[in-house]
PDB file of N, CA and C in Angstrom:
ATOM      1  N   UNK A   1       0.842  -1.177   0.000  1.00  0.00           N
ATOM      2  CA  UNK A   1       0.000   0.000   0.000  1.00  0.00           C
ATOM      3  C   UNK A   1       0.890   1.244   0.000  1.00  0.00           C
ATOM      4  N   UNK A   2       0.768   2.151  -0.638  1.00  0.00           N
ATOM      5  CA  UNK A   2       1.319   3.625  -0.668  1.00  0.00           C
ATOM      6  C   UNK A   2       1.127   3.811   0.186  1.00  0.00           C
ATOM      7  N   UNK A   3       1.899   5.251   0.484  1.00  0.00           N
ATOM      8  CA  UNK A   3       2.003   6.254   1.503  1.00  0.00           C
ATOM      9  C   UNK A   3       0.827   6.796   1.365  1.00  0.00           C
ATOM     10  N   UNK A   4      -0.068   7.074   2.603  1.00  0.00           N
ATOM     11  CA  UNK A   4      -1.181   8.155   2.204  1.00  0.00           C
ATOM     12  C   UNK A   4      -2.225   7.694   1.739  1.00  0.00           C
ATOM     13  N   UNK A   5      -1.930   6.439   1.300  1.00  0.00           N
ATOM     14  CA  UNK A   5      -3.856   5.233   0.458  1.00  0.00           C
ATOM     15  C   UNK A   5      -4.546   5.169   1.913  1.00  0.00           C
ATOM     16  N   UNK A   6      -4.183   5.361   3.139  1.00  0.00           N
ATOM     17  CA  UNK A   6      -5.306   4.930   3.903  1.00  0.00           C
ATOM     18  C   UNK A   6      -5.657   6.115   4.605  1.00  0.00           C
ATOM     19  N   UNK A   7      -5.326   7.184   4.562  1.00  0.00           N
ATOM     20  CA  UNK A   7      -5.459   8.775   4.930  1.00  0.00           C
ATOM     21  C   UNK A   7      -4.590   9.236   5.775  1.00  0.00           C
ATOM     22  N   UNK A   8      -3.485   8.729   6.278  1.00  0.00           N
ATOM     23  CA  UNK A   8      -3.137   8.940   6.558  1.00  0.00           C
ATOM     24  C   UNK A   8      -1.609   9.808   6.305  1.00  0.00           C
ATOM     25  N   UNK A   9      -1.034  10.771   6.495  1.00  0.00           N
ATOM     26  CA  UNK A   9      -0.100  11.641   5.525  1.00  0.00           C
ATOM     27  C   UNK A   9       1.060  10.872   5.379  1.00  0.00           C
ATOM     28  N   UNK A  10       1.187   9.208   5.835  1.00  0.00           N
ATOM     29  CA  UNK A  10       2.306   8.689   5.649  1.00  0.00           C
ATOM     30  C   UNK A  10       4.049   9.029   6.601  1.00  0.00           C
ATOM     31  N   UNK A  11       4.148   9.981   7.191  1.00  0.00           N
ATOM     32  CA  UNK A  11       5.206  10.608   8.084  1.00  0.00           C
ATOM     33  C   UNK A  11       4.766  10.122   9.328  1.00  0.00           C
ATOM     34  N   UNK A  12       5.632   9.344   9.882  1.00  0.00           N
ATOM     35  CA  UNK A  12       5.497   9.175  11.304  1.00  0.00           C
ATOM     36  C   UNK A  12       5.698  10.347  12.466  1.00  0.00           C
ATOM     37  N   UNK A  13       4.579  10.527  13.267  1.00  0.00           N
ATOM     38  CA  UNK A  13       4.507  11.784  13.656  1.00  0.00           C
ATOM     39  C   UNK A  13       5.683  11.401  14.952  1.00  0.00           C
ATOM     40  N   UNK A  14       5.814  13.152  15.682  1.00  0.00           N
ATOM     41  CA  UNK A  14       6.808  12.849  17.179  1.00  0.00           C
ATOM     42  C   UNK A  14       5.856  12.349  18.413  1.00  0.00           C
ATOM     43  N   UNK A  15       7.044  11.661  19.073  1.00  0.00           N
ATOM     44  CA  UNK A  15       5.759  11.551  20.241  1.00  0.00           C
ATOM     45  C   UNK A  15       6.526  12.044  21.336  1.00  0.00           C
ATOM     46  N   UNK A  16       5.766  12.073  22.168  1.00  0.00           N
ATOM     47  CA  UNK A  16       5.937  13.251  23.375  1.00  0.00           C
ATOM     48  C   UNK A  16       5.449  12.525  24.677  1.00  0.00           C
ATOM     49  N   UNK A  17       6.794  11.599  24.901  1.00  0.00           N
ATOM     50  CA  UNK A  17       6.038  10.690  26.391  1.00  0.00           C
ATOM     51  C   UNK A  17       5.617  11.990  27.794  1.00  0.00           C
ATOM     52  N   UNK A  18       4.661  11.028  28.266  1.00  0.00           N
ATOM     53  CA  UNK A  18       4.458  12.213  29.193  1.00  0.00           C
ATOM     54  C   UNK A  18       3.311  12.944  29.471  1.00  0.00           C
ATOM     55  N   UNK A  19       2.996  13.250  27.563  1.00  0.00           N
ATOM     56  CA  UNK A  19       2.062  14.361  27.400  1.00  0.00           C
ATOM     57  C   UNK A  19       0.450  13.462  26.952  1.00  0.00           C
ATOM     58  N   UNK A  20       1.510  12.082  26.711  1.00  0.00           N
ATOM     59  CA  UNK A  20       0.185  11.552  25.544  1.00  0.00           C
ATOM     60  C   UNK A  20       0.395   9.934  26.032  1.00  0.00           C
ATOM     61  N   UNK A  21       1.044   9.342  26.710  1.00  0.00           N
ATOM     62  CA  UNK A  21       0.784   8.536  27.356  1.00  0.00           C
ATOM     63  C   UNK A  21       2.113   7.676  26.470  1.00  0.00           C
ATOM     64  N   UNK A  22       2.560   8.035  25.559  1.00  0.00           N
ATOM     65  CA  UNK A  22       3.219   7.458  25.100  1.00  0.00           C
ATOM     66  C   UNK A  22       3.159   7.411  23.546  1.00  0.00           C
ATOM     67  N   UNK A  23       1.732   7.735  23.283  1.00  0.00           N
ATOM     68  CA  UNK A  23       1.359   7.602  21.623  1.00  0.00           C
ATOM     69  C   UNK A  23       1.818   8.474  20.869  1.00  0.00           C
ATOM     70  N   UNK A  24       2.198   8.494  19.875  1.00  0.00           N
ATOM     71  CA  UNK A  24       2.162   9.529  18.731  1.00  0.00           C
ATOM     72  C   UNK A  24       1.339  10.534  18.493  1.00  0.00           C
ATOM     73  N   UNK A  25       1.673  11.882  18.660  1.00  0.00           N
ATOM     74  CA  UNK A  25       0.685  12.555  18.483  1.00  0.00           C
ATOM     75  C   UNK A  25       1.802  13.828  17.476  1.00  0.00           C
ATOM     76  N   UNK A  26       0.441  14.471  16.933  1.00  0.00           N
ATOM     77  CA  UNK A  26       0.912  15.604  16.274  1.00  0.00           C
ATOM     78  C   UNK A  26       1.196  16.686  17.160  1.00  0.00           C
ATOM     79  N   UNK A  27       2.456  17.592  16.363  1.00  0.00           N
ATOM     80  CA  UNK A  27       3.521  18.985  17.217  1.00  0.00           C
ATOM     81  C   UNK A  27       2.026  19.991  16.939  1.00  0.00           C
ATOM     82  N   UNK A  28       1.868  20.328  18.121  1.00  0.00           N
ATOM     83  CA  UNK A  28       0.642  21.490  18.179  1.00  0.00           C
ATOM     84  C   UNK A  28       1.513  22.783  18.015  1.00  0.00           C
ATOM     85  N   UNK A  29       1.303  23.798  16.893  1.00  0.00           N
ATOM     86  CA  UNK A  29       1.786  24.496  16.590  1.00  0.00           C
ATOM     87  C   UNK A  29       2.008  26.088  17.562  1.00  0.00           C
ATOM     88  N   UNK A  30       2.655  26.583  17.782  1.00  0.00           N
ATOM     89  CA  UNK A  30       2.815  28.069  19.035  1.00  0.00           C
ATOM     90  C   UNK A  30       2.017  29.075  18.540  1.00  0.00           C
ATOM     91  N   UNK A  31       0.923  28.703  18.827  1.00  0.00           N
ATOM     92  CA  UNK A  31      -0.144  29.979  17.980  1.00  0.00           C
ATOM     93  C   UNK A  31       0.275  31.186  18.892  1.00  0.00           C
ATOM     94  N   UNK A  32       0.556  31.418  19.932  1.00  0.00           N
ATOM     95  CA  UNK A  32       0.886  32.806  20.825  1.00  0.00           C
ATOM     96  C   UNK A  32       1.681  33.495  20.171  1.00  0.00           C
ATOM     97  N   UNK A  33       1.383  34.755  20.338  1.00  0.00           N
ATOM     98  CA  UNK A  33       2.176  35.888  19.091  1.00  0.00           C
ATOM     99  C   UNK A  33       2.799  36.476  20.180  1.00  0.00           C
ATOM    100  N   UNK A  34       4.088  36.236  20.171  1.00  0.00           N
ATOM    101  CA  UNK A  34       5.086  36.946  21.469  1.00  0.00           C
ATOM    102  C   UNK A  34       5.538  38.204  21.341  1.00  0.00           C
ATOM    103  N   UNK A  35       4.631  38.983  20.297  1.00  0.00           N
ATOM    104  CA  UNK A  35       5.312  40.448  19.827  1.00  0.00           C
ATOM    105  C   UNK A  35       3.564  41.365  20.340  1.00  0.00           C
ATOM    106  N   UNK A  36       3.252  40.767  20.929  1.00  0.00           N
ATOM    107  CA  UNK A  36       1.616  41.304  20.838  1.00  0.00           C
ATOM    108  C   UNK A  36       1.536  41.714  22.672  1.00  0.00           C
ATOM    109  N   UNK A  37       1.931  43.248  23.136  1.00  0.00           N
ATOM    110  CA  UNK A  37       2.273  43.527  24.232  1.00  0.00           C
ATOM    111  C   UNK A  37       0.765  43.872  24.946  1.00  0.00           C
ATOM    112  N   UNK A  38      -0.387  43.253  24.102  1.00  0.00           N
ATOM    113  CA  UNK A  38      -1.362  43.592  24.536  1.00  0.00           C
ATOM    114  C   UNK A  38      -2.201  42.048  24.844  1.00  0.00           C
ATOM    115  N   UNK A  39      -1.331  40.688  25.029  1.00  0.00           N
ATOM    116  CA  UNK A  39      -1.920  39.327  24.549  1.00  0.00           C
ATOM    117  C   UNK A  39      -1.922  39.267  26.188  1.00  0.00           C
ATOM    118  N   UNK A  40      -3.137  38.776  26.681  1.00  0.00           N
ATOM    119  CA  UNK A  40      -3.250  38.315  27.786  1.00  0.00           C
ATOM    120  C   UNK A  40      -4.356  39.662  28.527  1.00  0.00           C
ATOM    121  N   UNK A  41      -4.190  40.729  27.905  1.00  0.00           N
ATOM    122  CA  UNK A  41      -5.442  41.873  28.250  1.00  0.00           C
ATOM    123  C   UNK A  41      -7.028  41.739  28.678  1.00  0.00           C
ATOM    124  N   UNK A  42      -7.456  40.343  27.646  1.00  0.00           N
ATOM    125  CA  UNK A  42      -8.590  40.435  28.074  1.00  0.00           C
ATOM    126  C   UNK A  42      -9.228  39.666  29.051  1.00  0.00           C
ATOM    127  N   UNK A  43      -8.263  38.596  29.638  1.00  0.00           N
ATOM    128  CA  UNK A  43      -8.102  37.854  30.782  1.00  0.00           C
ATOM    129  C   UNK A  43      -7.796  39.004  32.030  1.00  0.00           C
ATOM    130  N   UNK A  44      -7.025  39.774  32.178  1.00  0.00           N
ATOM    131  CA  UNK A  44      -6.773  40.837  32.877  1.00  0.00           C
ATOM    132  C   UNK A  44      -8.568  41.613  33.129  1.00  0.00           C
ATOM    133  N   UNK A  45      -8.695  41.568  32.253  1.00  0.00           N
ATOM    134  CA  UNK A  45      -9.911  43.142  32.623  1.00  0.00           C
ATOM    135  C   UNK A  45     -11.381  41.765  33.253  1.00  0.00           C
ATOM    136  N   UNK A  46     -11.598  40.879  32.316  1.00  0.00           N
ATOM    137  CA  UNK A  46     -12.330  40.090  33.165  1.00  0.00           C
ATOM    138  C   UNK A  46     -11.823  39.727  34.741  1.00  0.00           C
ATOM    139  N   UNK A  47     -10.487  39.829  34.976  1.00  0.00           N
ATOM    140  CA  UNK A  47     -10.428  39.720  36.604  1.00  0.00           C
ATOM    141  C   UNK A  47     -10.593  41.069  37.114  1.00  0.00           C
ATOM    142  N   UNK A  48     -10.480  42.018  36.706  1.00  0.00           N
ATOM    143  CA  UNK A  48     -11.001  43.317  37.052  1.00  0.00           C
ATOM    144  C   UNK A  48     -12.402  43.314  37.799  1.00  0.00           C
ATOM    145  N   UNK A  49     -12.913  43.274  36.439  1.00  0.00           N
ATOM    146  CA  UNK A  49     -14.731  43.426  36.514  1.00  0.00           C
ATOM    147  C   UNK A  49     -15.080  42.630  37.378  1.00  0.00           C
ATOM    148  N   UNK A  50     -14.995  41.134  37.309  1.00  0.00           N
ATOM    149  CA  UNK A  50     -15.088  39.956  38.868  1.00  0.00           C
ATOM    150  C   UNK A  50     -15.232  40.571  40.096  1.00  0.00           C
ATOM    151  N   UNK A  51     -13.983  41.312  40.033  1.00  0.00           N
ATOM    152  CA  UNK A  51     -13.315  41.587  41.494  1.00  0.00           C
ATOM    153  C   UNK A  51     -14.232  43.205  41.690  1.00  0.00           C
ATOM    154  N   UNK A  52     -14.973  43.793  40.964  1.00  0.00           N
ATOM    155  CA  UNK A  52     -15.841  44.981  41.027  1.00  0.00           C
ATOM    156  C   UNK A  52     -16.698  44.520  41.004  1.00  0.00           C
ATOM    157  N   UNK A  53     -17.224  43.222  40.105  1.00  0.00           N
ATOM    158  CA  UNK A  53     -18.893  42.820  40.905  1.00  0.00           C
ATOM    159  C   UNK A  53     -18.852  41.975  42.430  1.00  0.00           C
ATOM    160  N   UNK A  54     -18.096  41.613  42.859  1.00  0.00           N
ATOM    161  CA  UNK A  54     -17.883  41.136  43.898  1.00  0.00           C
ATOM    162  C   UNK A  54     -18.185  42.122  45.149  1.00  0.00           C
ATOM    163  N   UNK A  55     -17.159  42.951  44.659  1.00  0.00           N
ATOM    164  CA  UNK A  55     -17.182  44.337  45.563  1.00  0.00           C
ATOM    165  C   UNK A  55     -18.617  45.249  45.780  1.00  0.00           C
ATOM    166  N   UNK A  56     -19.673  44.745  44.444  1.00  0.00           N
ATOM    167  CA  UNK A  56     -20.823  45.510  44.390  1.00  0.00           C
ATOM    168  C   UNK A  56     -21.528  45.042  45.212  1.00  0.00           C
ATOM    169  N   UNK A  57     -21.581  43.565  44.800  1.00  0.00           N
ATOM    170  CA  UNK A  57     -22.091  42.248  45.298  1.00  0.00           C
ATOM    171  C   UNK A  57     -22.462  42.822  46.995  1.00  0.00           C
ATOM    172  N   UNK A  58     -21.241  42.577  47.705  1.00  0.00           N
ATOM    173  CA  UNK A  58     -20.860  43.008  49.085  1.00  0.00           C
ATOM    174  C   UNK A  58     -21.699  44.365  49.465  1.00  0.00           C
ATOM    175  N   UNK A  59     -21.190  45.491  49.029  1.00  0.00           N
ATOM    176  CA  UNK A  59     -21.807  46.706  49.223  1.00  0.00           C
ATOM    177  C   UNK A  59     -23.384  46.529  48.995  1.00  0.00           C
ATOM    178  N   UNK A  60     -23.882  45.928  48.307  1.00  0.00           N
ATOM    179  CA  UNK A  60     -25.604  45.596  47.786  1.00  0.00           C
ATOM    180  C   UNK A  60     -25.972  44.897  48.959  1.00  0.00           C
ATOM    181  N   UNK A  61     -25.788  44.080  49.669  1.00  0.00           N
ATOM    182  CA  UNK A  61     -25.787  43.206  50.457  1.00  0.00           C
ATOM    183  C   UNK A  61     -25.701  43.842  52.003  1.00  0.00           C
ATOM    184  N   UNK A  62     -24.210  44.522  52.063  1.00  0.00           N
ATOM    185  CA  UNK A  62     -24.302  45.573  53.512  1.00  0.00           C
ATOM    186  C   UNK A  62     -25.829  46.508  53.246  1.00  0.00           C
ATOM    187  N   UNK A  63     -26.389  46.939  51.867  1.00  0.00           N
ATOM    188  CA  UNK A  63     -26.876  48.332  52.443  1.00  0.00           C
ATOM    189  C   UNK A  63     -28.622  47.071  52.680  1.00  0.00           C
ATOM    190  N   UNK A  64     -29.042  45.954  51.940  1.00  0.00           N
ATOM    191  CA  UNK A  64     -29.903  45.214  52.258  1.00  0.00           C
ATOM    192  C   UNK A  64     -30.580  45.297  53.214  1.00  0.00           C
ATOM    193  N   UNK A  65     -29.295  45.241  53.917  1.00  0.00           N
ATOM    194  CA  UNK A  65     -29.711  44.122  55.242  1.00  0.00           C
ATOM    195  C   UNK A  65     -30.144  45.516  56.557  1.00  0.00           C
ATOM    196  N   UNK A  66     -29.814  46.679  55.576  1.00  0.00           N
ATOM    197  CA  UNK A  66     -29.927  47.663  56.713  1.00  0.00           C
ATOM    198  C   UNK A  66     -31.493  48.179  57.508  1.00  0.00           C
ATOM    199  N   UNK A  67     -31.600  48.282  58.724  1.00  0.00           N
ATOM    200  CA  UNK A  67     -33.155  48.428  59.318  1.00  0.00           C
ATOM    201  C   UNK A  67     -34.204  49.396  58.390  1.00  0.00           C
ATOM    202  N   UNK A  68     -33.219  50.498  57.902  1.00  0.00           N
ATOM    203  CA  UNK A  68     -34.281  51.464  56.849  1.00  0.00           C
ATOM    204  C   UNK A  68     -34.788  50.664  55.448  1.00  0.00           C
ATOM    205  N   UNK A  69     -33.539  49.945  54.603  1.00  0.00           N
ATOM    206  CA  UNK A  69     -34.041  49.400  53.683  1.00  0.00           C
ATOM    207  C   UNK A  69     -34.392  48.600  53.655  1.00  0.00           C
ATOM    208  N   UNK A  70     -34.730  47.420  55.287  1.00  0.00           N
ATOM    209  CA  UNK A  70     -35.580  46.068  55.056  1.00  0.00           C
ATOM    210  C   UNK A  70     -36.990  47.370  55.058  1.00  0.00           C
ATOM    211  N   UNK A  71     -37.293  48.190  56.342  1.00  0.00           N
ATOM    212  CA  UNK A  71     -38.483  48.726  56.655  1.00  0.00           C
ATOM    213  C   UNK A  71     -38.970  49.166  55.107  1.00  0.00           C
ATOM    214  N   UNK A  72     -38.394  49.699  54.105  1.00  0.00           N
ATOM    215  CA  UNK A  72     -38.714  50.122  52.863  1.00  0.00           C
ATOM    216  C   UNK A  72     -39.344  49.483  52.058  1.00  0.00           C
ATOM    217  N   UNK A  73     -38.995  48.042  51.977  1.00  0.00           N
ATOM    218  CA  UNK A  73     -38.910  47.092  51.118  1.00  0.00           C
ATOM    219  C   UNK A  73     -40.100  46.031  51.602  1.00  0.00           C
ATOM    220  N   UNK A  74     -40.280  46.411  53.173  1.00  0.00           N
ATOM    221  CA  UNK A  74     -41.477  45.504  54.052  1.00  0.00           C
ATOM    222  C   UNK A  74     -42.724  46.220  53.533  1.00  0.00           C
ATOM    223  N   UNK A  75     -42.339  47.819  53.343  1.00  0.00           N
ATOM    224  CA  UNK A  75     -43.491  48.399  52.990  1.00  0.00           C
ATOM    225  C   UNK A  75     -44.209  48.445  51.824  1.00  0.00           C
ATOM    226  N   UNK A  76     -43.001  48.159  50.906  1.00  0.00           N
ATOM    227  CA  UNK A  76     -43.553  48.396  49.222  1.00  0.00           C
ATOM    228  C   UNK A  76     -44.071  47.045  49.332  1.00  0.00           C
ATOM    229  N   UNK A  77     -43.467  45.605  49.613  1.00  0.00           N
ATOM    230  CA  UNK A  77     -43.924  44.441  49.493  1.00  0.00           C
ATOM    231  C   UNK A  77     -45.579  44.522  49.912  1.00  0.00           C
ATOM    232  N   UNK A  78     -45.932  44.824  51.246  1.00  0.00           N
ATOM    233  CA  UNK A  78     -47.223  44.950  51.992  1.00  0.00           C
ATOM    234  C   UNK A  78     -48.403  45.473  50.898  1.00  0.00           C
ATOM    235  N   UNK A  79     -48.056  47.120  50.549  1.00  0.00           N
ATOM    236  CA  UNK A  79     -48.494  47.533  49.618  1.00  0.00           C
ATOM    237  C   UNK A  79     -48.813  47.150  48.284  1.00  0.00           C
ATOM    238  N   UNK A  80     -47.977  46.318  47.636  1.00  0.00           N
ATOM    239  CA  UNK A  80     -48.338  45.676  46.517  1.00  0.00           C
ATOM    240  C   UNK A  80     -49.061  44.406  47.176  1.00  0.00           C
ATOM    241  N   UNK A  81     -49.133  43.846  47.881  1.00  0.00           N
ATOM    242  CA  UNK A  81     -50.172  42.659  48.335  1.00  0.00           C
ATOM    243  C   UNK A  81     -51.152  42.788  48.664  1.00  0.00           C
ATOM    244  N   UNK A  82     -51.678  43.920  49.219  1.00  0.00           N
ATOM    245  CA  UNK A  82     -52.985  44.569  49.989  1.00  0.00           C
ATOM    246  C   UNK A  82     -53.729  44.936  48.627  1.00  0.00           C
ATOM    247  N   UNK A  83     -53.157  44.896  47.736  1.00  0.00           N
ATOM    248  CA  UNK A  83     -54.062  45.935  46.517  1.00  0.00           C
ATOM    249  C   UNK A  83     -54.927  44.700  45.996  1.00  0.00           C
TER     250      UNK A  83
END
């Protein structure tokens, strides 16, 4: 049989004990562009924003729980049920 009659590209690929148990696998190519001083930015700003809804999170939560805004919130609830 030829090289390549069974689909395969015929080149025995590298293998990489360790990574793959031992099998042959194909070189996964370095897609990361190491000239790009902006690569990794948008991982950055999503831990930003996290760490500001968190922070909202908290602050939403302290002002909740406070005696004026349960009494506020007891009242609008009441009011919309009575109607």
């Amino acid at each position: 049989m030829a090289p390549g009659a069974d689909g395969a590209s015929g080149a025995r690929e590298k293998a990489r004990p360790g990574r793959t148990g031992g099998l042959d696998a194909p070189d996964l190519p370095d897609t990361a562009d190491r000239s790009d001083p902006e690569a990794g930015l948008a991982t950055a700003e999503y831990a930003v924003a996290t760490v500001a809804a968190v922070g909202f999170a908290g602050l939403l939560i302290a002002v909740l729980k406070s005696d004026t805004v349960r009494g506020l919130l007891e009242s609008i609830i009441s009011s919309a049920l009575s109607v």
